[in-house]
C-alpha atoms as a PDB file:
ATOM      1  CA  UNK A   1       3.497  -9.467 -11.519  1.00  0.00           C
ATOM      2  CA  UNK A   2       0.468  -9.830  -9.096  1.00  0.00           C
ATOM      3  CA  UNK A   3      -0.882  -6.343  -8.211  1.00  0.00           C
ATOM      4  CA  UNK A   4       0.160  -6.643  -4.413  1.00  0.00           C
ATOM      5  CA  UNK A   5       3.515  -6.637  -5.935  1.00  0.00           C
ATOM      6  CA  UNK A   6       3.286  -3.585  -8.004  1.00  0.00           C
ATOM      7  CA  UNK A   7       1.534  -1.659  -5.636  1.00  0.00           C
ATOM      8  CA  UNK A   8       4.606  -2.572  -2.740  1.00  0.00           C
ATOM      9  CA  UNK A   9       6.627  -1.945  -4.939  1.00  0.00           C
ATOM     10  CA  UNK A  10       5.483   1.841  -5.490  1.00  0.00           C
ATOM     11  CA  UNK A  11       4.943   2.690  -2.008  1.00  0.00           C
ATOM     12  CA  UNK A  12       8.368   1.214  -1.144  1.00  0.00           C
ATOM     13  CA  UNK A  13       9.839   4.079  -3.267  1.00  0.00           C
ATOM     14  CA  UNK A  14       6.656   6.415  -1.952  1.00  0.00           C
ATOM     15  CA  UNK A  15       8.483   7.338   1.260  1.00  0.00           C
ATOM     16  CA  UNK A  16       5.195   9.987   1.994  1.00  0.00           C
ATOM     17  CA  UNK A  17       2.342   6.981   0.937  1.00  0.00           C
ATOM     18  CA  UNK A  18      -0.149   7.208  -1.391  1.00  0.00           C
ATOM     19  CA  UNK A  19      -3.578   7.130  -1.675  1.00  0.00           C
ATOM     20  CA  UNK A  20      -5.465   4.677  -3.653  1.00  0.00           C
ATOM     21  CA  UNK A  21      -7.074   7.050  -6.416  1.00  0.00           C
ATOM     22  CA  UNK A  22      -3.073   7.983  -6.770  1.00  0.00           C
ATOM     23  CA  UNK A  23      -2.187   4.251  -7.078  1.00  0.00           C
ATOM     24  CA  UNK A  24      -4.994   3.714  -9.901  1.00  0.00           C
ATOM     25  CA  UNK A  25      -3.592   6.469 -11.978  1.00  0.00           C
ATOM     26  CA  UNK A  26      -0.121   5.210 -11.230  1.00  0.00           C
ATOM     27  CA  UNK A  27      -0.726   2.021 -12.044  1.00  0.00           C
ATOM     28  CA  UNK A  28      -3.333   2.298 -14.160  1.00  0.00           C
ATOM     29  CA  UNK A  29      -5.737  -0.053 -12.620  1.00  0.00           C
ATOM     30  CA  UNK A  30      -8.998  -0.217 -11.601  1.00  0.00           C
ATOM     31  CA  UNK A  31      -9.983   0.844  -7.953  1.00  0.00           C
ATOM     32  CA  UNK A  32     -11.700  -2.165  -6.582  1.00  0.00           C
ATOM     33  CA  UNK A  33      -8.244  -3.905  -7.538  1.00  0.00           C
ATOM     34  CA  UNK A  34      -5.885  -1.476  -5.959  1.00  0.00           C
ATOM     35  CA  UNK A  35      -8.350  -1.223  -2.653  1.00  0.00           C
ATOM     36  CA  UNK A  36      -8.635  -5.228  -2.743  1.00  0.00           C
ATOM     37  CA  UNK A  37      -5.002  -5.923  -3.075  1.00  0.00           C
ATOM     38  CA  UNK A  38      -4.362  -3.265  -0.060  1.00  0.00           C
ATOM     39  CA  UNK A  39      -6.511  -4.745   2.393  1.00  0.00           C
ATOM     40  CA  UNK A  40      -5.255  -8.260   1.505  1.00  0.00           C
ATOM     41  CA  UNK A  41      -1.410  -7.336   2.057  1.00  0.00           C
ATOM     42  CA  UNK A  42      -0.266  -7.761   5.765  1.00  0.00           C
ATOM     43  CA  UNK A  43       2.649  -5.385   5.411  1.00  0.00           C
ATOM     44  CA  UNK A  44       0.000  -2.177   3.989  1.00  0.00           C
ATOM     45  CA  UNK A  45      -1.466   0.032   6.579  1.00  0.00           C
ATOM     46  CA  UNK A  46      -3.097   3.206   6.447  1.00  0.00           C
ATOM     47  CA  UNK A  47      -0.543   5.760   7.832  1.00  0.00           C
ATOM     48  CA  UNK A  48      -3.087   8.985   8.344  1.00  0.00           C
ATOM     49  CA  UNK A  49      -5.754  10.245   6.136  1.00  0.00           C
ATOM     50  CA  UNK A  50      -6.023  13.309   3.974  1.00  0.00           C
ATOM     51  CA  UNK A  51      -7.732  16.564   4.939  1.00  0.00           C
ATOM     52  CA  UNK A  52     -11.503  16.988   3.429  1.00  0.00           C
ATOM     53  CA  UNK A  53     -12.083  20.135   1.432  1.00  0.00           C
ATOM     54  CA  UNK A  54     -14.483  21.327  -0.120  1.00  0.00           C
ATOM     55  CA  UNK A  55     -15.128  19.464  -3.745  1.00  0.00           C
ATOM     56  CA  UNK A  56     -13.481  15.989  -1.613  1.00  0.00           C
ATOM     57  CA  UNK A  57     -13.939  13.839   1.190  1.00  0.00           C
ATOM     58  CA  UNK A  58     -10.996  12.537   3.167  1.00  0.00           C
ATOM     59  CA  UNK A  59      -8.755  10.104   1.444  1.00  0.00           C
ATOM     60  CA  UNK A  60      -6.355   7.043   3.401  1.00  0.00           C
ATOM     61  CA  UNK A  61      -2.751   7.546   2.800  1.00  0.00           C
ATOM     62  CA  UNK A  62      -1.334   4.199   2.560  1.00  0.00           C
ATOM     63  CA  UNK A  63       2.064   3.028   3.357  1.00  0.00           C
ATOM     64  CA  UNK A  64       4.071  -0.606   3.502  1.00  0.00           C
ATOM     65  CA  UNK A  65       6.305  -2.066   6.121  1.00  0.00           C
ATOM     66  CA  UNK A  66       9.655  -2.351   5.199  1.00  0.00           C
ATOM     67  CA  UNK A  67      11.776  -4.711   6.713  1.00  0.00           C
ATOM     68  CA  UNK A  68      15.061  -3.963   8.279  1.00  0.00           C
ATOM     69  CA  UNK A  69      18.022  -5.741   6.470  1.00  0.00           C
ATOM     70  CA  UNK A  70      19.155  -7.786   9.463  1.00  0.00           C
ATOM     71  CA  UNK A  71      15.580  -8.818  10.085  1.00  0.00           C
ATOM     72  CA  UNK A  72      14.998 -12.638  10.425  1.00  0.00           C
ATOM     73  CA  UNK A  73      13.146 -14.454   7.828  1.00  0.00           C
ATOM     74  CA  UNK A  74      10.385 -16.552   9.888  1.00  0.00           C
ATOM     75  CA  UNK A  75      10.952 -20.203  10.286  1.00  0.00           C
ATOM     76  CA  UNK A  76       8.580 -22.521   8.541  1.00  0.00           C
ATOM     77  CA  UNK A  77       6.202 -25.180  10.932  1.00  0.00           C
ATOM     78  CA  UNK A  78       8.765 -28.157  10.573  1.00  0.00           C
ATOM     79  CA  UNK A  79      11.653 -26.156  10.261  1.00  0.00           C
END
């Protein structure tokens, strides 16, 4: 399983997002993978970003579109 696929498949069941240092733990993999495989999927977006604090800078929340049932699959070119 590529890691687009994990990570879609986490924030599917995420209904609040996650950020990407909470995807690396989850998923145990490394952060230029995680970040790399976000901004490559055209259904992840980042929904807001966290507060900064103190000892941390803000973080992006990410999320995925999900696709209602009924929704159309698109039509390939010759189709």
């Amino acid at each position: 399983m590529t890691w687009a696929k994990k990570i879609r498949k986490e924030l599917r069941e995420e209904e609040d997002g996650m950020t990407v240092k909470e995807l690396c733990q989850m998923l145990n993999a490394p952060h230029t993978s995680v970040y790399d495989a976000l901004t490559d999927m055209p259904d992840a977006y980042v929904d807001r970003w966290t507060e900064p604090n103190k000892y941390q800078s803000t973080e992006q929340i990410w999320r995925v579109v999900v696709p209602p049932p009924h929704c159309p699959r698109p039509r390939k070119p010759n189709d």
